[in-house]
Protein backbone atom coordinates (compact mmCIF):
# COMPACT_ATOMS: atom_id res chain seq x y z
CA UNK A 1 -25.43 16.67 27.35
CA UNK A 2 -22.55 15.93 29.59
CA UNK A 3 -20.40 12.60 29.50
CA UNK A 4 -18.30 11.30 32.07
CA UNK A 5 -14.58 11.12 31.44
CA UNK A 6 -13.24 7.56 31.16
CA UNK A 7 -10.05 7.27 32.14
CA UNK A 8 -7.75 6.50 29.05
CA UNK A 9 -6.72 2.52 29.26
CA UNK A 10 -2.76 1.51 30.56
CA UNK A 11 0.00 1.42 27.70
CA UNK A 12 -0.12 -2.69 28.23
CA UNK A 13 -3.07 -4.73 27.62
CA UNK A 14 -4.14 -6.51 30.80
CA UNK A 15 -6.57 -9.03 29.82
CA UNK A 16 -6.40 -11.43 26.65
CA UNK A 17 -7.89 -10.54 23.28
CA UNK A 18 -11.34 -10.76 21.72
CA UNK A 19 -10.70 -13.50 18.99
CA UNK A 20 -13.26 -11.61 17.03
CA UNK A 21 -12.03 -8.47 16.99
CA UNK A 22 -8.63 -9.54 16.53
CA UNK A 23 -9.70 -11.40 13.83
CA UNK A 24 -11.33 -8.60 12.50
CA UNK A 25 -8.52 -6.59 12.69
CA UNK A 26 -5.55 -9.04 11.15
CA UNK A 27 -8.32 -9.62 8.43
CA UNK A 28 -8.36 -5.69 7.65
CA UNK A 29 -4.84 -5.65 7.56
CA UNK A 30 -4.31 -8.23 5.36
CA UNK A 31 -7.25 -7.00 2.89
CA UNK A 32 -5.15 -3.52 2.89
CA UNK A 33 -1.81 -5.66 2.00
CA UNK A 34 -4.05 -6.79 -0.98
CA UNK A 35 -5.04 -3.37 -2.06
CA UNK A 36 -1.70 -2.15 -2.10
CA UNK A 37 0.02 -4.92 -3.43
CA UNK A 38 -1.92 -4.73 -6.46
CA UNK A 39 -1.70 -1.16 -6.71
CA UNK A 40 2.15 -1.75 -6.38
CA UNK A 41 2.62 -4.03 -8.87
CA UNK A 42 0.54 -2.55 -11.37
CA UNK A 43 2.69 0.95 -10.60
CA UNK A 44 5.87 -1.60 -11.18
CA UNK A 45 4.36 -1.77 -14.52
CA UNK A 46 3.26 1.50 -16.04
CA UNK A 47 6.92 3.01 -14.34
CA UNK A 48 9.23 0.13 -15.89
CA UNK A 49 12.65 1.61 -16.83
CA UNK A 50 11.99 4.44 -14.63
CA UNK A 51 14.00 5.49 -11.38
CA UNK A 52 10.27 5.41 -9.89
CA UNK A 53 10.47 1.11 -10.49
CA UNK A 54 13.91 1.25 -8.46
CA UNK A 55 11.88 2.60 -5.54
CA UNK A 56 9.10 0.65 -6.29
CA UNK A 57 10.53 -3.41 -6.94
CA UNK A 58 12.17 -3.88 -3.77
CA UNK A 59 8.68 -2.30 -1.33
CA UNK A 60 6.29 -4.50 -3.67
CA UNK A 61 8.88 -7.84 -2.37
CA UNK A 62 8.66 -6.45 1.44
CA UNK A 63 4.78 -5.78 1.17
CA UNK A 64 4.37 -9.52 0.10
CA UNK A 65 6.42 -10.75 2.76
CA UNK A 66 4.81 -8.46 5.35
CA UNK A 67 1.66 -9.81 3.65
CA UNK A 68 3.29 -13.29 4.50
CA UNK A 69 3.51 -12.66 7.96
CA UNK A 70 0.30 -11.41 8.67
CA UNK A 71 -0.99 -14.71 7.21
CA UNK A 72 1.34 -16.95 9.48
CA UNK A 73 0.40 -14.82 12.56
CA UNK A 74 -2.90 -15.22 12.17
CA UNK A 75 -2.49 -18.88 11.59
CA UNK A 76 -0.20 -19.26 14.60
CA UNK A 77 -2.88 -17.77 16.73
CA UNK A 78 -5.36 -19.96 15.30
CA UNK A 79 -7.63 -16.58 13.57
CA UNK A 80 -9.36 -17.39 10.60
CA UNK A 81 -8.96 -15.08 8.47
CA UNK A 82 -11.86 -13.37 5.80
CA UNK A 83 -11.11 -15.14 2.58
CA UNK A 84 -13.27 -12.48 0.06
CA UNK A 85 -11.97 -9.27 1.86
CA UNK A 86 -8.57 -9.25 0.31
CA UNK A 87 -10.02 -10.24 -3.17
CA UNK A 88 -12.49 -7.50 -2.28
CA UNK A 89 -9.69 -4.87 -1.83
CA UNK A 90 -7.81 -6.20 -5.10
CA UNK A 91 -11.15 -5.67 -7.21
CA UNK A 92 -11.36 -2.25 -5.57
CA UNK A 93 -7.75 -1.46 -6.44
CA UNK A 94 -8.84 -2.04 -10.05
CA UNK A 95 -11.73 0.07 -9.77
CA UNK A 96 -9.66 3.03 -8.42
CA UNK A 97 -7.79 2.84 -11.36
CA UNK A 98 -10.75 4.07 -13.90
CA UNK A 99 -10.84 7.68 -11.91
CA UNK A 100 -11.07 10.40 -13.83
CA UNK A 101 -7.85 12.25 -13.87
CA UNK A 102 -9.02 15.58 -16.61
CA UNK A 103 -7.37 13.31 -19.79
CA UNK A 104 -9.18 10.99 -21.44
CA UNK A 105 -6.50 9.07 -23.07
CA UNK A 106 -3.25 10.08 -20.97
CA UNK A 107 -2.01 10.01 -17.50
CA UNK A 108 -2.15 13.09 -15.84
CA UNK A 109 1.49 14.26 -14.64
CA UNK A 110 -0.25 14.46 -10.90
CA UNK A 111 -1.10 10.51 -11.43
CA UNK A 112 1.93 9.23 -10.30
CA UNK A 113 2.05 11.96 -6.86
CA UNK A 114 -1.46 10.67 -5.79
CA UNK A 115 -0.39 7.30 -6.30
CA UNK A 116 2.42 7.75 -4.10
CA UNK A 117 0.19 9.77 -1.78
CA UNK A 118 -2.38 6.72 -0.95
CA UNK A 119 0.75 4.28 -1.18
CA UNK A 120 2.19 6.29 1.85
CA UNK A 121 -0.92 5.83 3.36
CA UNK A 122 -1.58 2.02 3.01
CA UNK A 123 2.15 2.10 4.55
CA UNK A 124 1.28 4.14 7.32
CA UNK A 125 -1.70 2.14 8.20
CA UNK A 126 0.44 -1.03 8.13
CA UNK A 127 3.07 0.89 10.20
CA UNK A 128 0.12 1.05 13.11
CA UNK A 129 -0.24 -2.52 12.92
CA UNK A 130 3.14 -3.66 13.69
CA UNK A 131 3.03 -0.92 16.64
CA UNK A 132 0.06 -2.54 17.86
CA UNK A 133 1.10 -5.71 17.77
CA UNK A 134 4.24 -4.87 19.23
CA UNK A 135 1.77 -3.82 22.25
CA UNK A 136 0.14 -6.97 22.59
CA UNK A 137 2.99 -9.18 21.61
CA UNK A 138 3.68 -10.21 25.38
CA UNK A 139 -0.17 -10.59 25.77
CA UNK A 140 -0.17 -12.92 22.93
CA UNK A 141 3.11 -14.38 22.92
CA UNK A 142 4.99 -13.00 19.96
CA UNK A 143 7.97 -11.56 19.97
CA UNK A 144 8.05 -7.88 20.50
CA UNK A 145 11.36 -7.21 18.50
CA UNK A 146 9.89 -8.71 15.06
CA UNK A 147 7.27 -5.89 15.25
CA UNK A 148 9.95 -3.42 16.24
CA UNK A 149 11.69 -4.31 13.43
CA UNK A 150 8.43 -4.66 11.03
CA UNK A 151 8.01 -0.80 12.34
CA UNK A 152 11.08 0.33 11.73
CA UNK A 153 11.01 -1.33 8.03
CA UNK A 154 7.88 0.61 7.55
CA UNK A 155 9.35 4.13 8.76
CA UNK A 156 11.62 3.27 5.90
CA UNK A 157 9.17 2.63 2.77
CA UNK A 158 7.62 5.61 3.95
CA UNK A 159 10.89 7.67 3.65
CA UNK A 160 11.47 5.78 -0.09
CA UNK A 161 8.61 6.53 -0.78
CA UNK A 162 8.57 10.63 0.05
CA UNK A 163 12.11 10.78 -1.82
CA UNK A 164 10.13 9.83 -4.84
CA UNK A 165 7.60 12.06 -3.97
CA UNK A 166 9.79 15.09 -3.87
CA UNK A 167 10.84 14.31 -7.07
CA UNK A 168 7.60 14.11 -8.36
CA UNK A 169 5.96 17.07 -6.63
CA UNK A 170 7.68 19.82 -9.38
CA UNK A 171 5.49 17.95 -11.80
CA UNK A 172 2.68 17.20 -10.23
CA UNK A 173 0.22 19.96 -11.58
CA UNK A 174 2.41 20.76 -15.02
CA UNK A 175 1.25 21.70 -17.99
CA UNK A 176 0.77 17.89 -19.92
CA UNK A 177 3.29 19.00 -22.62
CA UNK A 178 5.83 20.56 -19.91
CA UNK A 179 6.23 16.87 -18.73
CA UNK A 180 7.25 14.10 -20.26
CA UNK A 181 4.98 10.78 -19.74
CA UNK A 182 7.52 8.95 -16.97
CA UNK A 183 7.15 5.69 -19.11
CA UNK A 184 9.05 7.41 -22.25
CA UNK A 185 11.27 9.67 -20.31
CA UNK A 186 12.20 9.12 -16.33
CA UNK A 187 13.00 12.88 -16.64
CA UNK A 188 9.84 13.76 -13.50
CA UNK A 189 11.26 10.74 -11.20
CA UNK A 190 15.00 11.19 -12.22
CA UNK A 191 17.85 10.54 -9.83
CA UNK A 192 19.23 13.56 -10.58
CA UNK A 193 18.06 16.96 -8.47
């Protein structure tokens, strides 16, 4: 069975916004902030002392102010935002943790690269918001330029964030003895290269 090619929509919006699916998608959004807030600030935790908490202290205070924003936007364009979705992602979050990583009583030396793997990800996803919005901005009356800049602050937690990576990566599948736990010893997330 055929279909009949659509032709792909203009780069600018041309007609105003479904409130509900708007709403939908500031409330996803925001219930991905949650998620990786939480995941964030429990990493800020278990890396303390490390190199990995330099990287990590200064995205977990621009992830709540993004957070922040998303809230006020939605509120400035009167959305009402799901109030169990983000609590929903922060339960999840906790949930995640409990996978099984091969050790029963120790972090795997690959925990902390996966953890900066889906980290990257919540990042990128947020990334596609603010390029969204920065599409529909004139549409809906924002500013353009915040987003631009809200993008360009994302392009650079995602570079943080692969610099720690790249220091973790040597590690990642390493014999458990071979690597020292990162809470004891920031020798796997060192500054050093």
């Amino acid at each position: 069975m055929t279909s009949t090619p659509t032709a792909l929509p203009s780069a600018t919006p041309t007609a105003p916004p479904d409130p509900r699916l708007l709403r939908t998608y500031l409330s996803d959004h925001l219930t991905g902030a949650s998620g990786v807030i939480s995941r964030v600030e429990w990493m800020l935790d278990r890396y303390a002392g490390t190199p990995a908490a330099d990287v990590l202290g200064p995205l977990c205070a621009e992830l709540h102010e993004e957070r922040r924003v998303v809230r006020g936007l939605a509120q400035h364009l009167d959305v009402h935002l799901s109030p169990w979705k983000p609590t929903a992602a922060r339960v999840a979050e906790r949930v995640g943790r409990l996978k099984p990583n091969g050790r029963l009583v120790s972090r795997s030396p690959l925990s902390l690269h996966l953890e900066l793997e889906a980290l990257r990800s919540g990042i990128a996803g947020k990334r596609s918001l603010w390029a969204t919005l920065e599409v529909w901005a004139p549409t809906l009356r924002l500013d353009a330029a915040r987003f631009v800049a809200l993008r360009a602050q994302a392009d650079a937690q995602v570079r943080a964030v692969d610099g720690l990576a790249a220091r973790v990566r040597p590690v990642a599948f390493a014999v458990e003895a071979a690597v020292p736990d990162v809470t004891d010893d920031p020798s796997p997330v060192s500054t050093s290269r």
